[in-house]
N, C-alpha and C. Protein backbone atom coordinates (compact mmCIF):
# COMPACT_ATOMS: atom_id res chain seq x y z
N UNK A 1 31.41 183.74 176.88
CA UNK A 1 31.61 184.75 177.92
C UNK A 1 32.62 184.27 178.95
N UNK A 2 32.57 183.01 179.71
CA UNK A 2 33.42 182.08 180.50
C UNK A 2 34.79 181.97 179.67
N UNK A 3 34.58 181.50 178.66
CA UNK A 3 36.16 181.90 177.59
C UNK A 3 36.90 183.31 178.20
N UNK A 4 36.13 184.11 177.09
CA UNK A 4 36.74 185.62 177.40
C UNK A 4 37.34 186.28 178.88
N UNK A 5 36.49 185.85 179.74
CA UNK A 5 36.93 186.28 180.72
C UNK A 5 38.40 185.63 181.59
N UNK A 6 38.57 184.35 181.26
CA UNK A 6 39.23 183.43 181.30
C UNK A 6 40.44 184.25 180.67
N UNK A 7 40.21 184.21 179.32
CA UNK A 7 41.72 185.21 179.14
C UNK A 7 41.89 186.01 179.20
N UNK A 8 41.08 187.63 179.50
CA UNK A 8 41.00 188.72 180.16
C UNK A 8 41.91 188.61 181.74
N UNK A 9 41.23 187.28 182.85
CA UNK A 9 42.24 187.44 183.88
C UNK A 9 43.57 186.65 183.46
N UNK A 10 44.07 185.82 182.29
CA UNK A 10 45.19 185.11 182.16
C UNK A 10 46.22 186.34 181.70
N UNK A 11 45.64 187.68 180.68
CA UNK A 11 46.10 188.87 180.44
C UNK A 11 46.82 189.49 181.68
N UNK A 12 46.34 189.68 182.61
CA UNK A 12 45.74 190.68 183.28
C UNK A 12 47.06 190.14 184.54
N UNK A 13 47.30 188.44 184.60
CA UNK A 13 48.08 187.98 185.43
C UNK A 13 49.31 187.96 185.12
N UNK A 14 49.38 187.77 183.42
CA UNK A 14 50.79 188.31 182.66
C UNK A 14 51.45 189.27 182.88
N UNK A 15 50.37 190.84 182.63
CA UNK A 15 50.81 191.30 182.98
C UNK A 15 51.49 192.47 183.95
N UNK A 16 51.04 191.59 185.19
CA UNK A 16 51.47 192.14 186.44
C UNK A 16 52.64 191.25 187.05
N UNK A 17 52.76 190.26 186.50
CA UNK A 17 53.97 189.14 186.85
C UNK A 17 55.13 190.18 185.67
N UNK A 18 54.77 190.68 184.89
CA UNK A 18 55.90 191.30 183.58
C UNK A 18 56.43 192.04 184.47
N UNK A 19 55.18 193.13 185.34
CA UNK A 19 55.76 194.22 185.75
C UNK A 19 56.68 194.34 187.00
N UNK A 20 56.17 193.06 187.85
CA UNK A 20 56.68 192.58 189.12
C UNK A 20 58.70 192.26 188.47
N UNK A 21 58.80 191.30 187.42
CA UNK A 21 59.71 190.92 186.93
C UNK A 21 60.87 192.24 187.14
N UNK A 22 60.40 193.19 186.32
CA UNK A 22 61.18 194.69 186.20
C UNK A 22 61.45 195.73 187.33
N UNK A 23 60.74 194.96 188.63
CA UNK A 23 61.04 196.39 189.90
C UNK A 23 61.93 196.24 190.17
N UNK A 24 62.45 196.92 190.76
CA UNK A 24 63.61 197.60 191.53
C UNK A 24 63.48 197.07 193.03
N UNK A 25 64.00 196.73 194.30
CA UNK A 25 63.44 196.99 195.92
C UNK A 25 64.06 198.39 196.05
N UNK A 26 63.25 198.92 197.11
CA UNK A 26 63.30 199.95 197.73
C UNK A 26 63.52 200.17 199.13
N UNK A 27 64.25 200.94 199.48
CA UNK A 27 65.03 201.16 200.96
C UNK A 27 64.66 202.33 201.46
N UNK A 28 64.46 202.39 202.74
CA UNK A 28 64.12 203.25 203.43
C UNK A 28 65.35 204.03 203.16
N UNK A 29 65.60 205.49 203.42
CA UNK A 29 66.71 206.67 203.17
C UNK A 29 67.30 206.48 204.59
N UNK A 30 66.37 206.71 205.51
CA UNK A 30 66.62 207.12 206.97
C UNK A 30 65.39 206.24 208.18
N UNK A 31 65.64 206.69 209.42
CA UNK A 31 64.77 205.85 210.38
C UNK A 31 64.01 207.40 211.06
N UNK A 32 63.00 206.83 210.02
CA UNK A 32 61.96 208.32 210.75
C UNK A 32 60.79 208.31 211.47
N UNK A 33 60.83 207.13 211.59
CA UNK A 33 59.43 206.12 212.90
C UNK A 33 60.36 206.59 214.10
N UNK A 34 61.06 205.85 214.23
CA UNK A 34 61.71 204.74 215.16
C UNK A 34 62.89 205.50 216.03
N UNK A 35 63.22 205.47 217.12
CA UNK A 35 64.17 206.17 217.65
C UNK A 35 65.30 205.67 217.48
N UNK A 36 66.28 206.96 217.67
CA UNK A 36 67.79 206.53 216.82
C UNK A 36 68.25 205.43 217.75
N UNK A 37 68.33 205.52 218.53
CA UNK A 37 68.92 204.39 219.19
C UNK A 37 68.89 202.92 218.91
N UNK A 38 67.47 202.31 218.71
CA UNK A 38 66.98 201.38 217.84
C UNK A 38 67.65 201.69 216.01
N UNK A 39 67.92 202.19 215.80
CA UNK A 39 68.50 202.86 214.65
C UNK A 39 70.08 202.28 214.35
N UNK A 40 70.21 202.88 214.88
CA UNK A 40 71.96 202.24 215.25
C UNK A 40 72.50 201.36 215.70
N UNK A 41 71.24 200.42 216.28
CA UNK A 41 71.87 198.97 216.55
C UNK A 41 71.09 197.89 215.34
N UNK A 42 70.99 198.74 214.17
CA UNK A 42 70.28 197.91 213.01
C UNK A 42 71.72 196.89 212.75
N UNK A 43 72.71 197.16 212.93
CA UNK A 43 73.77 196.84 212.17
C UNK A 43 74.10 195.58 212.93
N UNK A 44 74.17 195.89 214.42
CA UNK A 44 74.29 195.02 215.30
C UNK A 44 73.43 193.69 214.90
N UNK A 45 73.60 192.74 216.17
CA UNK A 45 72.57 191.66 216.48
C UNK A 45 71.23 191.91 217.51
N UNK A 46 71.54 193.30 218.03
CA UNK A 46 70.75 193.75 219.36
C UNK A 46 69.79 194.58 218.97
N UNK A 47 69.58 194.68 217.83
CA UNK A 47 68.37 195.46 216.93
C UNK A 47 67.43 194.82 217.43
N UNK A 48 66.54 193.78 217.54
CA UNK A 48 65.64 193.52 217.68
C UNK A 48 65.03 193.10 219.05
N UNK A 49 65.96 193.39 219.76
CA UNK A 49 65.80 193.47 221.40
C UNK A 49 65.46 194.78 221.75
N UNK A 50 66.07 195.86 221.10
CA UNK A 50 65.79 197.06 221.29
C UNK A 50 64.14 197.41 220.71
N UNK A 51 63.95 197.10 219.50
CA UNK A 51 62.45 197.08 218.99
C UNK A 51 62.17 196.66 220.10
N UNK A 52 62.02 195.56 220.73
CA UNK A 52 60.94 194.83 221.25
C UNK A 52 60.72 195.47 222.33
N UNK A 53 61.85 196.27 223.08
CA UNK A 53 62.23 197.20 223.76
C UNK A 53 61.06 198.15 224.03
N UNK A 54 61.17 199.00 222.85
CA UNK A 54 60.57 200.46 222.62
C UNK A 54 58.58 199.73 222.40
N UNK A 55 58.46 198.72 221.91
CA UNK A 55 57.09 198.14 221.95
C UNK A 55 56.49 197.85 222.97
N UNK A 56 56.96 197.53 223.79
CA UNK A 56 56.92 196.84 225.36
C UNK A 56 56.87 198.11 225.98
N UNK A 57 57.76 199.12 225.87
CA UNK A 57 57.13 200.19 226.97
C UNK A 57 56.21 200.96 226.07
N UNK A 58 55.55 201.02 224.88
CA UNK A 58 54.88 201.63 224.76
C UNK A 58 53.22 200.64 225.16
N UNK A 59 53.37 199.49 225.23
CA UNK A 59 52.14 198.51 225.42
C UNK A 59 52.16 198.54 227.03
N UNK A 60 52.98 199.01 227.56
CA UNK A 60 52.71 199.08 229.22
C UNK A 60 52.26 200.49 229.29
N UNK A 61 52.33 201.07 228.37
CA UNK A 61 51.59 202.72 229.15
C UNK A 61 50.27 202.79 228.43
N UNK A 62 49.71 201.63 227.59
CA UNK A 62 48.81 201.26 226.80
C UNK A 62 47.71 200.98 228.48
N UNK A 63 48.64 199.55 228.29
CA UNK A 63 47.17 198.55 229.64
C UNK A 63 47.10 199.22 230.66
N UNK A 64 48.03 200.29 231.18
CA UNK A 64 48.32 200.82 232.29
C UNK A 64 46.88 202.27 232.03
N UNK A 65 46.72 202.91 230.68
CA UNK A 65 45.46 203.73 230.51
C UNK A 65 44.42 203.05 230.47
N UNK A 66 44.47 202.18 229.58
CA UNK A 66 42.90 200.81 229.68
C UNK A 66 42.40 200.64 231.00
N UNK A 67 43.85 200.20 232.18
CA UNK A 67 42.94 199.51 233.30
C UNK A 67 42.39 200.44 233.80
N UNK A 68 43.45 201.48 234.15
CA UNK A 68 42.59 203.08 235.01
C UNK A 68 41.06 203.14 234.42
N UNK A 69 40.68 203.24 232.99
CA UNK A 69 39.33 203.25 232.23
C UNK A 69 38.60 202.24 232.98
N UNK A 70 39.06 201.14 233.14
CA UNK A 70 37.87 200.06 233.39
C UNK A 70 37.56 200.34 234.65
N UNK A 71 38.77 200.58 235.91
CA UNK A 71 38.48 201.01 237.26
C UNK A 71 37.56 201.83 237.18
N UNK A 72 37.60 203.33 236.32
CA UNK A 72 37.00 204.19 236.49
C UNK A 72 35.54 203.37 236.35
N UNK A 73 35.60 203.64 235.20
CA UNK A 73 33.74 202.82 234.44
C UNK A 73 33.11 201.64 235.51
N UNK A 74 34.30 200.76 235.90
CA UNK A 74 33.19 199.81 237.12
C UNK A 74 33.03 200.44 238.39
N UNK A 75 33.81 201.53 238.84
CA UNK A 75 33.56 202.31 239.91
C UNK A 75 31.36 203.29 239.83
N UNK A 76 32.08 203.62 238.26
CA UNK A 76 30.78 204.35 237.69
C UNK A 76 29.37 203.49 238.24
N UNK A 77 29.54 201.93 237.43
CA UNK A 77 28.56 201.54 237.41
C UNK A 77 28.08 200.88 238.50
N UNK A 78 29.10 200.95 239.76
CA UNK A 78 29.09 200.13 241.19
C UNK A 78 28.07 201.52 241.63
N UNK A 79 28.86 202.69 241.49
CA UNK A 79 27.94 204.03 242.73
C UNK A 79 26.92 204.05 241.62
N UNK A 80 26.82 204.12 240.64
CA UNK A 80 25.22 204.07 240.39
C UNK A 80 24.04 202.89 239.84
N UNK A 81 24.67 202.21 240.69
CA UNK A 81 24.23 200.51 240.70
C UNK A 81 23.22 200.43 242.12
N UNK A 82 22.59 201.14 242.38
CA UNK A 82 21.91 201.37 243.78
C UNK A 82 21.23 200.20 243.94
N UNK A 83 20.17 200.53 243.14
CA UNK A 83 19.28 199.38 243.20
C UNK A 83 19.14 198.24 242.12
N UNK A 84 20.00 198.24 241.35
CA UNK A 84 19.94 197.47 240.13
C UNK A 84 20.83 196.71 240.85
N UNK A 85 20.82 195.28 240.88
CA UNK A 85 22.03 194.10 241.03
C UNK A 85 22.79 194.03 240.23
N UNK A 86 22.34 193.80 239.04
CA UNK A 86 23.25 193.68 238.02
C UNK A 86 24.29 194.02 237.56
N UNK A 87 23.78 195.38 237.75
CA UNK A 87 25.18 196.66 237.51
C UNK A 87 26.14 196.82 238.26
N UNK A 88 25.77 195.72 239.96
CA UNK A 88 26.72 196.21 240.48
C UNK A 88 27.36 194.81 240.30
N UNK A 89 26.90 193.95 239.82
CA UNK A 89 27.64 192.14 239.86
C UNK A 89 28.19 192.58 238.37
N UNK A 90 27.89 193.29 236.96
CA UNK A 90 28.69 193.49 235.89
C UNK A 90 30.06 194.45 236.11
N UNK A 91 29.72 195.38 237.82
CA UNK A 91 31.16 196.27 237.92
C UNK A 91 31.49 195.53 238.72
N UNK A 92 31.51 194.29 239.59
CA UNK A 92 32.29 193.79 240.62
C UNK A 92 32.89 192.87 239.09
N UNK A 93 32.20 192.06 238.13
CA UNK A 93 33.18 191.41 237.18
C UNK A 93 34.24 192.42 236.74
N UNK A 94 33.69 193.40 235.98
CA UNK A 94 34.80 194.43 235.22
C UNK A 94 36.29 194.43 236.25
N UNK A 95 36.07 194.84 237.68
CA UNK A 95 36.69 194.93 238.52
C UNK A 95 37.82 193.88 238.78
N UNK A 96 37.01 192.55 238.30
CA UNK A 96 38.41 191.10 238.80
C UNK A 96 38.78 191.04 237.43
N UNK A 97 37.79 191.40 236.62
CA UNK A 97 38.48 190.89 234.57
C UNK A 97 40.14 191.91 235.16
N UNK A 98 40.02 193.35 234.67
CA UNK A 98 40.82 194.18 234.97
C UNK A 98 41.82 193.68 236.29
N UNK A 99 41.80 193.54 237.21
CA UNK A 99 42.79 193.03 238.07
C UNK A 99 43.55 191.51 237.55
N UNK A 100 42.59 190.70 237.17
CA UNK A 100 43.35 189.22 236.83
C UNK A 100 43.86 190.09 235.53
N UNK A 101 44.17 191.06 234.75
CA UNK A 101 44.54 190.69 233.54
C UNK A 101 45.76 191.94 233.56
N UNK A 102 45.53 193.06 234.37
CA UNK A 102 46.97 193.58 234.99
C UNK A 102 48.07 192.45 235.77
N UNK A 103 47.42 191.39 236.36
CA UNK A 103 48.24 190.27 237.22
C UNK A 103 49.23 189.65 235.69
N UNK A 104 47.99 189.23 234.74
CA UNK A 104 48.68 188.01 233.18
C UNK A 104 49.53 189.37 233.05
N UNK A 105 49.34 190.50 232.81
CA UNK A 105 50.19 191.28 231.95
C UNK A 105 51.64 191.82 232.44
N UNK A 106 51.50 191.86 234.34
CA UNK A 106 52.68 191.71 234.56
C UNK A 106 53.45 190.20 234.82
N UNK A 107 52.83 189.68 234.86
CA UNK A 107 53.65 188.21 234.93
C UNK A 107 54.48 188.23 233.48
N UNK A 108 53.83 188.45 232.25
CA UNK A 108 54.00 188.43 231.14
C UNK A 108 55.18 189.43 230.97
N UNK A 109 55.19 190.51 231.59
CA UNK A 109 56.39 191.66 231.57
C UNK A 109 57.40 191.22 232.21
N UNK A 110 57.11 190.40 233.34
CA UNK A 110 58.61 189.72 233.93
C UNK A 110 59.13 188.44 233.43
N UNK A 111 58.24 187.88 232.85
CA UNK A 111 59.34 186.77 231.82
C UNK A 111 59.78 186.91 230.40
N UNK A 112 59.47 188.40 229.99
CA UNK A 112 60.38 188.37 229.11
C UNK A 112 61.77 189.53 229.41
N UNK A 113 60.91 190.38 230.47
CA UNK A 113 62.47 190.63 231.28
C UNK A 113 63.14 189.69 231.38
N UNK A 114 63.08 188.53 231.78
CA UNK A 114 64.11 187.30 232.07
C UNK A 114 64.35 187.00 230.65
N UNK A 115 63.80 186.82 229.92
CA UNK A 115 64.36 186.54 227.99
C UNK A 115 65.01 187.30 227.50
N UNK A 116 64.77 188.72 227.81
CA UNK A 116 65.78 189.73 226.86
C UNK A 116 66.96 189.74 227.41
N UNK A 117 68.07 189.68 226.18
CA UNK A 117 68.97 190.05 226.98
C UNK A 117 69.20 191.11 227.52
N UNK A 118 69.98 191.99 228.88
CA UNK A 118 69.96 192.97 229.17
C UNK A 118 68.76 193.40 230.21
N UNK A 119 67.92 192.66 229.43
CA UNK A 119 66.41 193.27 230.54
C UNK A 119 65.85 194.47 229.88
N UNK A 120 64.39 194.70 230.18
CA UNK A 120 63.86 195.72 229.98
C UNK A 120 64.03 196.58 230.84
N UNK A 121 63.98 196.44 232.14
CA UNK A 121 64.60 197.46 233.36
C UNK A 121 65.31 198.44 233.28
N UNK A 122 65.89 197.86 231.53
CA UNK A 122 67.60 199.19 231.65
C UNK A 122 66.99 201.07 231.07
């Protein structure tokens, strides 16, 4: 049984290495994610500044909805934290997590403004 199966996967590795052997690569036609602009500097060297570009402002309008959420939710659990301590010492944490980590995330946004060339600013 340990035999058989043995050459069932030695088959089986043949032949998908056969078929791998015979492909073709394949190319995208057009840029249908991605905005043209990033598009047209594929050719360039500045392609990938521009990606990093269009990622970066989409991850700042990301943490920028997250933190508002967490404000909201530890606000929640502060006004109806009356008499519970807890709830209001788990929304005073939520409260500094969320502030120290808008602080890392813009520190983090201004040194690679200083890395890109050009800047993200533009």
């Amino acid at each position: 049984m340990k035999q058989k199966l043995t050459t069932c996967l030695i088959a089986l590795t043949s032949a998908v290495g056969a078929l791998l052997l015979f492909s073709r690569s394949v190319y995208a036609l057009d840029c249908a994610v991605l905005p043209s602009e990033i598009c047209s500097k594929a050719e360039d060297s500045e392609a990938i500044f521009a990606l990093l570009n269009f990622f970066l402002t989409i991850l700042v309008a990301l943490v920028g909805i997250v933190a508002i959420g967490m404000f909201i939710w530890a606000g929640v659990l502060y006004a109806s934290g009356d008499a519970n301590s807890n709830r209001v010492a788990q929304a005073k944490t939520i409260m500094t997590n969320t502030t120290v980590g808008i602080i890392a995330f813009g520190l983090m946004y201004l040194a690679l403004n200083w890395l890109i060339p050009g800047g993200i600013f533009n």
